[in-house]
Protein backbone atom coordinates (compact mmCIF):
# COMPACT_ATOMS: atom_id res chain seq x y z
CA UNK A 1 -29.76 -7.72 -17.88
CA UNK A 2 -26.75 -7.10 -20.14
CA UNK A 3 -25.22 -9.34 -21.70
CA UNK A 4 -21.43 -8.70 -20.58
CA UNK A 5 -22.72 -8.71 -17.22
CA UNK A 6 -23.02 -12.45 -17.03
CA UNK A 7 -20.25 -13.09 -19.28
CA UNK A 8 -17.38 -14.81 -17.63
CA UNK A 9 -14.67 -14.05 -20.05
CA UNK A 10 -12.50 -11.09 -19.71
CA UNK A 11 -12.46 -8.45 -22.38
CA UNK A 12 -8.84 -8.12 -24.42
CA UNK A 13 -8.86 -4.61 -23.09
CA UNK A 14 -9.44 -5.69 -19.87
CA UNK A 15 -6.52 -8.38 -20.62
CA UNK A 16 -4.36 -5.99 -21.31
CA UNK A 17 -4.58 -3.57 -18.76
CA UNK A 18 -4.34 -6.29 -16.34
CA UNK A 19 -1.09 -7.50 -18.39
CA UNK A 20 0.67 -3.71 -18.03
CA UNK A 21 -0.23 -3.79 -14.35
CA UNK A 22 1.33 -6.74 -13.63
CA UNK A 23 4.18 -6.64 -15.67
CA UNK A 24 4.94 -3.41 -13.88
CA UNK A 25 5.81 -4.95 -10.79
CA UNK A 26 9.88 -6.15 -10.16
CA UNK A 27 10.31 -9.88 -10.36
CA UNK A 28 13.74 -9.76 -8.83
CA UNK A 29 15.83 -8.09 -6.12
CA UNK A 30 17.72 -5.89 -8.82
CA UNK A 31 14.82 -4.69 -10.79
CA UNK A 32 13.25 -3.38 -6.83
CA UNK A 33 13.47 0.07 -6.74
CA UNK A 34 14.29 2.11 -3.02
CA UNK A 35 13.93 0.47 0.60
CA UNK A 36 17.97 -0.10 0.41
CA UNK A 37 17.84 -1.38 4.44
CA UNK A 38 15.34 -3.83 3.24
CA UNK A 39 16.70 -5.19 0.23
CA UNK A 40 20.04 -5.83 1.34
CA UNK A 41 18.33 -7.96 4.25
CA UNK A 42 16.54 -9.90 1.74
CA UNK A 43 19.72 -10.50 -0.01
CA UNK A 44 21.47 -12.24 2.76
CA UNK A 45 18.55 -13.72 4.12
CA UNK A 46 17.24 -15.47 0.33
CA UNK A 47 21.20 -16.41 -0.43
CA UNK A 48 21.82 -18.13 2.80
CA UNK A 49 18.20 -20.11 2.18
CA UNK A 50 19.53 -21.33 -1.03
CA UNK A 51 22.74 -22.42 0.09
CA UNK A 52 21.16 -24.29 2.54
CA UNK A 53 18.55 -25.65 0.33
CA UNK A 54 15.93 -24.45 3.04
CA UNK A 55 12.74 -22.71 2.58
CA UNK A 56 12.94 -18.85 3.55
CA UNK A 57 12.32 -18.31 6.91
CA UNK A 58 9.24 -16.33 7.72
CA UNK A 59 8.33 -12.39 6.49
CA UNK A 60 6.28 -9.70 7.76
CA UNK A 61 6.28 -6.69 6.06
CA UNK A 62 4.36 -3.66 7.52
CA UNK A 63 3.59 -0.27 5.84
CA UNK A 64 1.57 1.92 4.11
CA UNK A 65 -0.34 0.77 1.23
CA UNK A 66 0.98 0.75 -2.00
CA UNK A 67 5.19 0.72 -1.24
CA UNK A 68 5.85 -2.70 -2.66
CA UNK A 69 4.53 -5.16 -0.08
CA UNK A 70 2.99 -7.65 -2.19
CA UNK A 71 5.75 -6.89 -5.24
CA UNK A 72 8.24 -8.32 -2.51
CA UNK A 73 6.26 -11.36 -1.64
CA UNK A 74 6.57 -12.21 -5.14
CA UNK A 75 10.25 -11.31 -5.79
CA UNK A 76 10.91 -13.59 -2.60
CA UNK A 77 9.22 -16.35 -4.83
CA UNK A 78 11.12 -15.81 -7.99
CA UNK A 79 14.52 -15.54 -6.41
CA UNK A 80 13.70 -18.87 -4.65
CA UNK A 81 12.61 -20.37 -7.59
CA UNK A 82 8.64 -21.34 -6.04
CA UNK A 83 5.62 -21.32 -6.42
CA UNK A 84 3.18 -17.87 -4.55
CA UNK A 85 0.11 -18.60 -2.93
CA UNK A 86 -1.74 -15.50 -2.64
CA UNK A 87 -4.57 -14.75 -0.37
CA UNK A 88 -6.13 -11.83 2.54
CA UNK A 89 -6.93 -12.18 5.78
CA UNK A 90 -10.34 -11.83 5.96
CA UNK A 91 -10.45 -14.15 2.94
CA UNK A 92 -9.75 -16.85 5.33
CA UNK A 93 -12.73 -17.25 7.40
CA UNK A 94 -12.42 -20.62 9.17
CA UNK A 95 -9.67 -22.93 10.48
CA UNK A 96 -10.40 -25.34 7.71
CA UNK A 97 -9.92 -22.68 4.93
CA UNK A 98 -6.33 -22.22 6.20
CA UNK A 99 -5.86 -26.19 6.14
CA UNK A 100 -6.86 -26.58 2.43
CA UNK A 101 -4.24 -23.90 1.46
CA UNK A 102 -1.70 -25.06 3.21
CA UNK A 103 -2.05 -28.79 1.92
CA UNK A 104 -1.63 -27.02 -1.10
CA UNK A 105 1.77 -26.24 -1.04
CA UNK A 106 4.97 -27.64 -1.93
CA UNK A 107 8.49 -27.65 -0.40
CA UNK A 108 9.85 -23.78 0.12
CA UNK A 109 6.59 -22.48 -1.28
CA UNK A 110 5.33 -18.72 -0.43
CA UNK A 111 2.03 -18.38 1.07
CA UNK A 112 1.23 -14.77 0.56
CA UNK A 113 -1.50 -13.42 3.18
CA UNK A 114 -1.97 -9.73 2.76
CA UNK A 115 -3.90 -7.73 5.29
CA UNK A 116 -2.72 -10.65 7.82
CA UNK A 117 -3.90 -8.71 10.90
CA UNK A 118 -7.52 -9.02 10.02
CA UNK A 119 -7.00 -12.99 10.26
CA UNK A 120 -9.69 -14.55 12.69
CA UNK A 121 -8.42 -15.30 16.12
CA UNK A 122 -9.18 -19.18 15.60
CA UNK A 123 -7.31 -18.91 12.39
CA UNK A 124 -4.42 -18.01 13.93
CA UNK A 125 -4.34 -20.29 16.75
CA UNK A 126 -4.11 -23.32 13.85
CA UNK A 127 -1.08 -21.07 12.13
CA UNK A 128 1.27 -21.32 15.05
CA UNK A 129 1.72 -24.82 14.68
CA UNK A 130 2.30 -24.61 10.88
CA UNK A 131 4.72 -21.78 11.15
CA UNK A 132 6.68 -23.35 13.71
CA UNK A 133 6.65 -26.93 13.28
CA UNK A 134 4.74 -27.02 9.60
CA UNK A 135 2.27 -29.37 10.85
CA UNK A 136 -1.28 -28.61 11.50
CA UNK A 137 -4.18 -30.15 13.94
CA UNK A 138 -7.84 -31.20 12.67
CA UNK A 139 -10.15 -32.00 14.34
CA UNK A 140 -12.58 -34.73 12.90
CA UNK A 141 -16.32 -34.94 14.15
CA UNK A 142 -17.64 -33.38 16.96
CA UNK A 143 -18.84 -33.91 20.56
CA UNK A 144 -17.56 -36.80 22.34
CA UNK A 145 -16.36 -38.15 19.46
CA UNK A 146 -14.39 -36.14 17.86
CA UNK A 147 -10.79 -36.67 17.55
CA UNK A 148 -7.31 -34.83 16.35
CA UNK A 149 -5.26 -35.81 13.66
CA UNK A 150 -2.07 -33.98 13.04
CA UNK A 151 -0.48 -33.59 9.28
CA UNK A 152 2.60 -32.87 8.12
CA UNK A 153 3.58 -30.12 6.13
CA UNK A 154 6.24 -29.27 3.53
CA UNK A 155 8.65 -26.46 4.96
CA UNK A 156 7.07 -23.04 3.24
CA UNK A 157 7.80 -19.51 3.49
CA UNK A 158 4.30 -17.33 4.77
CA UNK A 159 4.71 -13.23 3.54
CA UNK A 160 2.43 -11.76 5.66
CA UNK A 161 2.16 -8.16 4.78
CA UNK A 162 -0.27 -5.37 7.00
CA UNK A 163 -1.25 -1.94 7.16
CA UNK A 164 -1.29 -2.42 10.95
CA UNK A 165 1.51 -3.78 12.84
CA UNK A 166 0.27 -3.06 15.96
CA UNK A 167 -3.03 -4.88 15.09
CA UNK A 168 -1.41 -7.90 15.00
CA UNK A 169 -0.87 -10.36 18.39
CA UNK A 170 2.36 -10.83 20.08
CA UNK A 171 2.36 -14.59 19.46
CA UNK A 172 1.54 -14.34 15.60
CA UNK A 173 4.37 -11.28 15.27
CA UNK A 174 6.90 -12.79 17.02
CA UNK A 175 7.26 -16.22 15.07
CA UNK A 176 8.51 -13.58 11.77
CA UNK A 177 11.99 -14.98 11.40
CA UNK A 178 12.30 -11.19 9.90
CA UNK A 179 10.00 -8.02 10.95
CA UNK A 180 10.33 -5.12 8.45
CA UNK A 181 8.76 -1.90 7.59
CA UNK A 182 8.63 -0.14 4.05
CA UNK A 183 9.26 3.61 4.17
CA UNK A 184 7.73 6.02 2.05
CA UNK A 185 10.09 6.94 -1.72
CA UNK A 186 12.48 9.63 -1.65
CA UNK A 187 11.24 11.70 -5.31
CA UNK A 188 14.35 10.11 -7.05
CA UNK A 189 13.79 6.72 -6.45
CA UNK A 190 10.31 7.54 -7.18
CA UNK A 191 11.78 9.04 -10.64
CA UNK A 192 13.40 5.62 -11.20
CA UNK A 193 9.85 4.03 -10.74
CA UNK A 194 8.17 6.19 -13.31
CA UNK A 195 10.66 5.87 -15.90
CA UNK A 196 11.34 2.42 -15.97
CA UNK A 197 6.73 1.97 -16.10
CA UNK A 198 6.80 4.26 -18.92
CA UNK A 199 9.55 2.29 -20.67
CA UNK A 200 7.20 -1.28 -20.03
CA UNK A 201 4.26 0.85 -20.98
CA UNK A 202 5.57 2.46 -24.14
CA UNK A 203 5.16 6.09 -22.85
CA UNK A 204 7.79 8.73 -24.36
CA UNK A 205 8.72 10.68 -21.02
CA UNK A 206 11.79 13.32 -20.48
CA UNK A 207 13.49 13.76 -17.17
CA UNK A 208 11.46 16.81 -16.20
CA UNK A 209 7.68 14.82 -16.83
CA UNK A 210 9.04 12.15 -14.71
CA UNK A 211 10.20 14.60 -11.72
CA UNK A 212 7.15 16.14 -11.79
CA UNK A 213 5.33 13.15 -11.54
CA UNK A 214 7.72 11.63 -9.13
CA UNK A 215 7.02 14.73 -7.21
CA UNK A 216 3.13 14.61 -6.80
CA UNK A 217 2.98 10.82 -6.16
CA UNK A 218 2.94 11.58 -2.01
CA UNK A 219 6.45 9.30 -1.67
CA UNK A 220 3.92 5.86 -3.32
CA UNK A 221 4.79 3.95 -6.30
CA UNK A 222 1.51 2.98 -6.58
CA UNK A 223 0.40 6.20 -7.09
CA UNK A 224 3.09 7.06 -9.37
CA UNK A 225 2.49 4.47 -11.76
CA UNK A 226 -1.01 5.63 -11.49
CA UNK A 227 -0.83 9.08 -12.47
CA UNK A 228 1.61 8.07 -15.39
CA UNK A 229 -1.28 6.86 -17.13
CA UNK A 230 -3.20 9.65 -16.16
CA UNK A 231 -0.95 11.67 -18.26
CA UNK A 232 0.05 9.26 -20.30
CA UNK A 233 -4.11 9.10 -21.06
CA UNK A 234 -3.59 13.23 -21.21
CA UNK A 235 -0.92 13.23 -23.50
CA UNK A 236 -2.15 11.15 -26.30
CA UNK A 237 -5.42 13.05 -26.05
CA UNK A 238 -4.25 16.46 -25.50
CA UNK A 239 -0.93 16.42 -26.85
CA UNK A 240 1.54 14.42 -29.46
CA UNK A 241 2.01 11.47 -26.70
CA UNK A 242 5.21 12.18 -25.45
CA UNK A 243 5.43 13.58 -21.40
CA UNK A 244 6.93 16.64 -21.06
CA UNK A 245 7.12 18.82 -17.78
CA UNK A 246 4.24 20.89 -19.09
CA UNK A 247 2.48 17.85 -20.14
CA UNK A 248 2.84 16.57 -16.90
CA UNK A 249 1.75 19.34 -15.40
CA UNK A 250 -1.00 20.32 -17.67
CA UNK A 251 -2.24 16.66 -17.16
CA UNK A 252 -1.79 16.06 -13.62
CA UNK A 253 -3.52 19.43 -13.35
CA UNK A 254 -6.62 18.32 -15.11
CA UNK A 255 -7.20 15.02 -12.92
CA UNK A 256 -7.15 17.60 -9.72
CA UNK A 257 -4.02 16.44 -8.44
CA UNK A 258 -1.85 19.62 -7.11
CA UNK A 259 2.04 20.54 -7.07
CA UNK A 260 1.83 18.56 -3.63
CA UNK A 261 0.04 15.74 -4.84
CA UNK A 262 -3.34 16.51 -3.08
CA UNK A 263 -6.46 15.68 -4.34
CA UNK A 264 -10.16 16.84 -4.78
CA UNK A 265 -11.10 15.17 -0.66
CA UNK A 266 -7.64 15.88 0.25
CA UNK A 267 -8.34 20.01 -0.80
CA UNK A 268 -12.13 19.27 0.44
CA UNK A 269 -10.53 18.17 3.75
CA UNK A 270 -8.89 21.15 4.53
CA UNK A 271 -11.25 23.53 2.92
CA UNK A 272 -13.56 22.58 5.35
CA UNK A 273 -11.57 22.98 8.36
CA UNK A 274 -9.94 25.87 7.08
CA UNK A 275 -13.35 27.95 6.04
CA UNK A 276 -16.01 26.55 7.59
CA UNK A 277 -14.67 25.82 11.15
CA UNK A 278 -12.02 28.68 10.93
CA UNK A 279 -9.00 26.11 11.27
CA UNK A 280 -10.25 23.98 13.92
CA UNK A 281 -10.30 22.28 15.71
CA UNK A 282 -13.30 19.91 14.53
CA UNK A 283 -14.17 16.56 15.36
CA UNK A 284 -13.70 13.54 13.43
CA UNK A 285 -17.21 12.52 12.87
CA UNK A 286 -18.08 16.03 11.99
CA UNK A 287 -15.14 16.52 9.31
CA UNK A 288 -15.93 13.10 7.84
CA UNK A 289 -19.78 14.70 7.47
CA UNK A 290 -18.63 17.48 5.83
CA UNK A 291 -16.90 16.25 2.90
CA UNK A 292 -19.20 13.25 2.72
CA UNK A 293 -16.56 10.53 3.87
CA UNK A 294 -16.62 7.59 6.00
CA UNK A 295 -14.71 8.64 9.19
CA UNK A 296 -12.08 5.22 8.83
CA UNK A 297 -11.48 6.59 5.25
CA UNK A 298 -10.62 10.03 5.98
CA UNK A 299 -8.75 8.89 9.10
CA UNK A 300 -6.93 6.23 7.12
CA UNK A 301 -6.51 7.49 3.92
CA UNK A 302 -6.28 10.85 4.01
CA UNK A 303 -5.27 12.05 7.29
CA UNK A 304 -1.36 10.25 7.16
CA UNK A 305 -0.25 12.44 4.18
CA UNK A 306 -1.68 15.92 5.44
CA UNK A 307 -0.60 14.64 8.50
CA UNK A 308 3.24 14.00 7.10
CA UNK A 309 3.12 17.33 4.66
CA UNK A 310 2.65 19.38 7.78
CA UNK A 311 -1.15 20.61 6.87
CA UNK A 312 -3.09 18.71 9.37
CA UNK A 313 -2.39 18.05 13.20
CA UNK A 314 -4.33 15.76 15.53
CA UNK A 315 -5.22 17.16 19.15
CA UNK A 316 -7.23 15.66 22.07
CA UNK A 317 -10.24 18.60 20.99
CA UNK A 318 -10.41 17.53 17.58
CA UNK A 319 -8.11 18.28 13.81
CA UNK A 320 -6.44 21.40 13.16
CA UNK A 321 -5.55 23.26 10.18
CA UNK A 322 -1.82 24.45 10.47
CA UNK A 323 -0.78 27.85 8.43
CA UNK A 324 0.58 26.02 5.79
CA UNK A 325 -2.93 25.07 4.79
CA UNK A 326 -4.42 28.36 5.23
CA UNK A 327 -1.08 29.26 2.43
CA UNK A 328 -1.70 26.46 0.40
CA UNK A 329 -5.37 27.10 -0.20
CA UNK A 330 -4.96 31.36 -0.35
CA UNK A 331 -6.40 32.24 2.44
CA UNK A 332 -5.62 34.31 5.37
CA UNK A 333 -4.70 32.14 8.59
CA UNK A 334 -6.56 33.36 11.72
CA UNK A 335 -4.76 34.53 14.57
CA UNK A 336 -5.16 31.06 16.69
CA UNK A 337 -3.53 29.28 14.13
CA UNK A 338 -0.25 31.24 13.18
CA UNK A 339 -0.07 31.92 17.17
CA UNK A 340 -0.31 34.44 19.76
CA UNK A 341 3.56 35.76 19.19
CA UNK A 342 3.44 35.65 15.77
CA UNK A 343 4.18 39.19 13.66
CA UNK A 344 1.28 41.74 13.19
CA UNK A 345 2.27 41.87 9.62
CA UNK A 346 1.16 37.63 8.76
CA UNK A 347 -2.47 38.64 9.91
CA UNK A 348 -3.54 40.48 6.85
């Protein structure tokens, strides 16, 4: 077996790639970039905690993946001056898991749990108690002789952040002190993202490169700081390292992502239900076959976006292809999809 393998010790390239990713994320309120509504809750709601000298009351934060969930967890932390606690969901497995981390923290800590609607059901019976009260049954033994002890806990702040709001219970949901959802990035504040990651990442970009990236990162900062060092990767290979708008879109280009930020499965997607089933409509299972896909990946990571860009609709007989698809991948949109009434000249 090789050697790095088994080795425990992290590479210095692999240090410093994981040093650039995390120094890209905000550590305060002012560096955050976009979900204004949001913010400007958090503002109130963090300087009236330390006025009071309480811990922050409870956070759920629902949305798409990658719009800043977990950045915001950890700005909540640095404006309060804590310590984070990070952890998942399905990470926490039993009841006793849960109790070791939360003897763990201190007064006004943040206990992060991402992907909280995946917690157990018996987990979350024992996190009422310590969201409410911050104290926490065990039980000791078992059978007839088991008994309950309850402990005290420090007042601490839980994050819970989820893909899935509606996943999650009434009785878990409703003890959030605040419920909020992240919206997708309108392309400027988007802009904003890229340029200040190229400036922590060294990367010599112009106002066009960063629009253009902006533009193709489907509304996601993740994404956006991911395809800057796409091209940032393109540019010092291809080009004399600085991001231009042809750079960009040279780069951008050569990874397969388009002008509206689709990508090879995204194209494969509606490829299939544009050529081989004629538009649609075409079950789930069956489109997931076809482009060699789980059907919970393309129905939860692909579908939203085409969804949202107006390619894609959902019926009760199965997906269909809109006419914008048929445009957007040159072909000719059959007469079902652009509609009985539509003119004789938009058949071909």
């Amino acid at each position: 077996m090789r050697e790095e393998l088994l080795r425990p010790e992290a590479e210095p390239a692999d240090d410093a790639e994981v040093t650039a990713e995390v120094s890209l994320r905000p550590r305060t309120l002012a560096e955050f970039v976009g979900q204004r509504e949001l913010k400007a809750h958090l503002e109130i709601i963090l300087e009236a905690a330390r006025r009071r000298s309480q811990a922050v009351d409870h956070v759920l934060l629902a949305g798409p993946p990658g719009l800043g969930k977990t950045s915001l967890a950890g700005i909540i932390a640095s404006e309060m001056s804590v310590a984070i606690h990070v952890t998942s969901g399905p990470a926490i497995e039993r009841a006793g898991d849960l109790a070791a981390m939360l003897s763990q923290l201190g007064e006004g800590d943040v206990l992060f749990i991402d992907e909280i609607h995946r917690l157990p059901r018996v987990v979350e019976e024992v996190l009422y108690p310590a969201m409410e009260d911050f104290q926490i049954d065990i039980v000791l033994g078992k059978g007839p002789a088991a008994r309950s002890i309850r402990l005290d806990l420090p007042r601490f702040t839980l994050v819970g952040a989820t893909t899935r709001t509606g996943s999650i219970t009434g009785p878990l949901r409703d003890r959030f002190g605040l419920v909020a959802r992240l919206d997708d990035y309108e392309p400027g504040e988007l802009e904003a993202i890229v340029t200040r990651a190229a400036g922590i990442l060294g990367v010599r970009v112009d106002d066009d490169g960063a629009r253009e990236i902006a533009g193709r990162a489907r509304g996601t900062p993740r994404i956006a700081n991911r395809l800057l060092r796409r091209v940032r990767d393109f540019a010092e290979v291809k080009g004399d390292g600085t991001v231009d708008l042809a750079t960009a879109a040279a780069g951008l280009a050569t990874f397969g992502v388009d002008e509206l930020g689709l990508d090879k499965v995204d194209r494969a997607i509606l490829s299939a239900i544009c050529d081989r089933f004629s538009g649609g409509p075409v079950g789930l299972s069956t489109l997931a076959i076809s482009v060699g896909e789980q059907t919970e990946t393309v129905e939860d990571v692909y579908e939203p976006f085409l969804i949202q860009r107006g390619l894609l609709m959902r019926t009760p007989r199965g997906r269909v292809a809109t006419a914008a698809a048929f445009a957007h991948l040159g072909l000719t949109a059959p007469r079902h999809v652009l509609g009985e009434d539509a003119p004789p000249g938009l058949f071909g």
